[in-house]
C-alpha atoms as a PDB file:
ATOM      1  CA  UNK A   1     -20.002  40.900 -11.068  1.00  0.00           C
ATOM      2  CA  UNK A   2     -23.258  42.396 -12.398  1.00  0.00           C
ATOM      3  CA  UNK A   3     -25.023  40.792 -15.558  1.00  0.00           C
ATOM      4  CA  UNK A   4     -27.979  41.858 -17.185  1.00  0.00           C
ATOM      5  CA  UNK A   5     -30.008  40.166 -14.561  1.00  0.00           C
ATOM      6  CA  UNK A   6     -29.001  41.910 -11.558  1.00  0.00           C
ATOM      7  CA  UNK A   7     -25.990  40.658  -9.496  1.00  0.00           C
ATOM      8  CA  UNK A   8     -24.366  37.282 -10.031  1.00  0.00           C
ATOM      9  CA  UNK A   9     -23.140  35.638 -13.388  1.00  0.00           C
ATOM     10  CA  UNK A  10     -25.049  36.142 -16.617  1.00  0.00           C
ATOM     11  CA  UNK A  11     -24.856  32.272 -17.968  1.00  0.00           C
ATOM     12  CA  UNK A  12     -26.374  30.675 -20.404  1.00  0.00           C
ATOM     13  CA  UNK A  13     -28.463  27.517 -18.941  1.00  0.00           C
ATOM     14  CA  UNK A  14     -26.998  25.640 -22.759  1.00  0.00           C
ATOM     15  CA  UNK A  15     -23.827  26.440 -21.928  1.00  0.00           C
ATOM     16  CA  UNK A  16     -23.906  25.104 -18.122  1.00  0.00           C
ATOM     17  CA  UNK A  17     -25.560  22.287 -20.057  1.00  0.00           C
ATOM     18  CA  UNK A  18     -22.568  21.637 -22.356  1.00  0.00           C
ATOM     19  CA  UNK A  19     -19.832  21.907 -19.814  1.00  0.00           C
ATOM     20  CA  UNK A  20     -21.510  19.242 -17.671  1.00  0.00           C
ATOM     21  CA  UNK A  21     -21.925  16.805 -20.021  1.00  0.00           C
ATOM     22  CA  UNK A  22     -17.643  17.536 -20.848  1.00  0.00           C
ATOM     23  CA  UNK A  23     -17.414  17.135 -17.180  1.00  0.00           C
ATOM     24  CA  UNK A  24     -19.094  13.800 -17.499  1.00  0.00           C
ATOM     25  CA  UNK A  25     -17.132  12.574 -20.309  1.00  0.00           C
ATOM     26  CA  UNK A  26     -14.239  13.320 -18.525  1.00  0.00           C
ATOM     27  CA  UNK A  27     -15.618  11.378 -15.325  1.00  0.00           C
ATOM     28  CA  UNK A  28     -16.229   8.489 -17.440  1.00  0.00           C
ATOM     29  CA  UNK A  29     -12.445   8.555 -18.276  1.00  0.00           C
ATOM     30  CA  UNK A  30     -11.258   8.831 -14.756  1.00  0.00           C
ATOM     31  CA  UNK A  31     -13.449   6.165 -13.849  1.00  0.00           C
ATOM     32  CA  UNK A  32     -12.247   4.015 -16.507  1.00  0.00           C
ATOM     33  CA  UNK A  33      -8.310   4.546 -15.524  1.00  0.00           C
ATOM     34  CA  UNK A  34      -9.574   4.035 -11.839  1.00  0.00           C
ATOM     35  CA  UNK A  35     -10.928   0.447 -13.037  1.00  0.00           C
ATOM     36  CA  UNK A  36      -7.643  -0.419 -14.956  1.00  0.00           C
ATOM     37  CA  UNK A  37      -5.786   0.736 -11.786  1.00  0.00           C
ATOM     38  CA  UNK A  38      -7.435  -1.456  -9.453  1.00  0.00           C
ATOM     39  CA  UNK A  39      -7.008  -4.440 -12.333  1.00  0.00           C
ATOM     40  CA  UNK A  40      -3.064  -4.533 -12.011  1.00  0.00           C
ATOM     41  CA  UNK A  41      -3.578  -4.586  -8.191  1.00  0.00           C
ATOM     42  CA  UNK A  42      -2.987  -8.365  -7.800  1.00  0.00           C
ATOM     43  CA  UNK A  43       1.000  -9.401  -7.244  1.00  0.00           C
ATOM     44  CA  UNK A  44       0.642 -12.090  -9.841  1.00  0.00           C
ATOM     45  CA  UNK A  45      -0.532  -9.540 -12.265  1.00  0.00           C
ATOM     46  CA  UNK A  46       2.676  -9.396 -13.570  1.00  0.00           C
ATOM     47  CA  UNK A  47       3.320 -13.194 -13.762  1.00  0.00           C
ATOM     48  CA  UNK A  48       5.887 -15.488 -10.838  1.00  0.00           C
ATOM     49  CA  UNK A  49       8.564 -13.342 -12.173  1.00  0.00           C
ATOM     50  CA  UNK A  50       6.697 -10.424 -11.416  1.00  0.00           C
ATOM     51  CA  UNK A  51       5.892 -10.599  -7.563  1.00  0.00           C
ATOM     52  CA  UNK A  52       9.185  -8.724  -6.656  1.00  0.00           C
ATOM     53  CA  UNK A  53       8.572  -6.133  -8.970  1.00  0.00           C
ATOM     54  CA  UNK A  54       4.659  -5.980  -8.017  1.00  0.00           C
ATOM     55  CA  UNK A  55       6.145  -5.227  -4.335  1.00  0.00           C
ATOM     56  CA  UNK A  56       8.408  -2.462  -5.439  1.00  0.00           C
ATOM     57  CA  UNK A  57       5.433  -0.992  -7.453  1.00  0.00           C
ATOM     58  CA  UNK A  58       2.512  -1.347  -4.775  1.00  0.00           C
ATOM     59  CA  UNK A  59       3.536   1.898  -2.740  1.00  0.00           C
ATOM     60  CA  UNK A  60       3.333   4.054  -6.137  1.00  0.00           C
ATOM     61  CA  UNK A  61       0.173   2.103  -7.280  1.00  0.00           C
ATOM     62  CA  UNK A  62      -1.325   2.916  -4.197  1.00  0.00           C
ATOM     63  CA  UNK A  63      -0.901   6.691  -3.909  1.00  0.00           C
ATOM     64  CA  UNK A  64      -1.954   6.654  -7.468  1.00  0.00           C
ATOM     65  CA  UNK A  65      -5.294   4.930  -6.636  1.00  0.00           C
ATOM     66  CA  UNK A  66      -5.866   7.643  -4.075  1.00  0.00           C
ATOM     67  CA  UNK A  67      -5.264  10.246  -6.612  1.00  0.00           C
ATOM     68  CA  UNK A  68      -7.762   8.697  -9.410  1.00  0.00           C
ATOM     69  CA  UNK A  69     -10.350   8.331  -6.195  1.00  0.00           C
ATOM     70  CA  UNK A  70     -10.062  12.093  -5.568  1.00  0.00           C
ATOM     71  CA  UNK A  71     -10.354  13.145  -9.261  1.00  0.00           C
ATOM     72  CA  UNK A  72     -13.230  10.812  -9.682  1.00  0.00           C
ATOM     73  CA  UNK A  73     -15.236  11.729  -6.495  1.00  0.00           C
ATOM     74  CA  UNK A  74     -14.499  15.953  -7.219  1.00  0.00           C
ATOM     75  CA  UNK A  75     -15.437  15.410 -11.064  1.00  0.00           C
ATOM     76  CA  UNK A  76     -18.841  13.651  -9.783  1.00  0.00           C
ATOM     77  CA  UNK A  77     -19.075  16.965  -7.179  1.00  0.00           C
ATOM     78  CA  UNK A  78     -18.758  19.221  -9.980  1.00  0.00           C
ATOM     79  CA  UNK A  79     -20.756  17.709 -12.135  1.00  0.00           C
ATOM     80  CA  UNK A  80     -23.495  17.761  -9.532  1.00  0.00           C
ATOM     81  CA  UNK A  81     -23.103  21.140  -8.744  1.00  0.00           C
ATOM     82  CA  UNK A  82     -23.448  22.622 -12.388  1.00  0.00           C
ATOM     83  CA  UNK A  83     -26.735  20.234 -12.462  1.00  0.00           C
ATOM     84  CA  UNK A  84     -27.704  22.112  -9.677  1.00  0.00           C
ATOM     85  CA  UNK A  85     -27.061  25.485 -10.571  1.00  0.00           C
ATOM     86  CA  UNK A  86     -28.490  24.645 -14.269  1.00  0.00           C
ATOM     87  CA  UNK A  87     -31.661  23.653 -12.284  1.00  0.00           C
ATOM     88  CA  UNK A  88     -31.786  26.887 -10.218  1.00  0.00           C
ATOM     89  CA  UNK A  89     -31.227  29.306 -13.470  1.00  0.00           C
ATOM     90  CA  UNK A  90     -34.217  27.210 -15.271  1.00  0.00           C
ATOM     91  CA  UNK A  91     -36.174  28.122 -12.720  1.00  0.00           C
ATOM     92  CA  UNK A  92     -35.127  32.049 -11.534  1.00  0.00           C
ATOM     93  CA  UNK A  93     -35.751  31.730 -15.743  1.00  0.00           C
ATOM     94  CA  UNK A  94     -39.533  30.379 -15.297  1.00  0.00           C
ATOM     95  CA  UNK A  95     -40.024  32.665 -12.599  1.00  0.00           C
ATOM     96  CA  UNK A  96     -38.951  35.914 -14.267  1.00  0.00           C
ATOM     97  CA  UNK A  97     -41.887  34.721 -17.492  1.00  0.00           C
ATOM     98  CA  UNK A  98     -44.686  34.187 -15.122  1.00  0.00           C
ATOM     99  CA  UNK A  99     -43.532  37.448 -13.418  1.00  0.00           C
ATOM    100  CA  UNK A 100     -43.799  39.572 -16.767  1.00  0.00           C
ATOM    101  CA  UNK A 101     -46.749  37.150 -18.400  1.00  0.00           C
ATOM    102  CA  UNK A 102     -49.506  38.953 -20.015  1.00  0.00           C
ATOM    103  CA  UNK A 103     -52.385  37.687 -20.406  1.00  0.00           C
ATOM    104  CA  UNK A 104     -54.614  37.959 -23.295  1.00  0.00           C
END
């Protein structure tokens, strides 16, 4: 795909800006359900009465962990990686000014 910039993606460093910081708000939210996961973790969460039915649910708990772990780790990824690529368009950006500069 060819932008007005050459080859590549014609993106607006704002934009990039924006979607990372809904990609953070999003991690905060995984990271919260990842906390309340691992709070119900205990068998006596449930209470005495509860153990037998904290058994049955383990398994399921479990595999769900895992899942909130793996959301949580690629939404910190992403997140990185649009820093990154902010960071590299601010700078092909600072580079293309000095480039054309005129001085007085």
């Amino acid at each position: 795909m060819a932008g007005p910039g050459g080859p590549g993606f014609a993106v607006d460093t704002h934009e990039l800006q924006t979607h990372r910081e809904h990609i953070e708000a999003l991690t905060d939210r995984i990271d919260r359900c990842k906390e309340a996961a691992q709070a119900t973790e205990h068998p006596e969460a449930f209470g005495l009465l509860g153990i037998p039915l904290a058994a049955i649910c383990a398994v399921a708990q479990q595999v769900a962990e895992i899942a909130i772990e793996s959301a949580s780790t690629a939404s910190y990824d992403h997140s990185a990686r649009i820093q990154l690529w902010q960071q590299m368009k601010n700078a092909d950006e600072a580079e293309f000014e000095d480039l054309f500069k005129v001085e007085d």
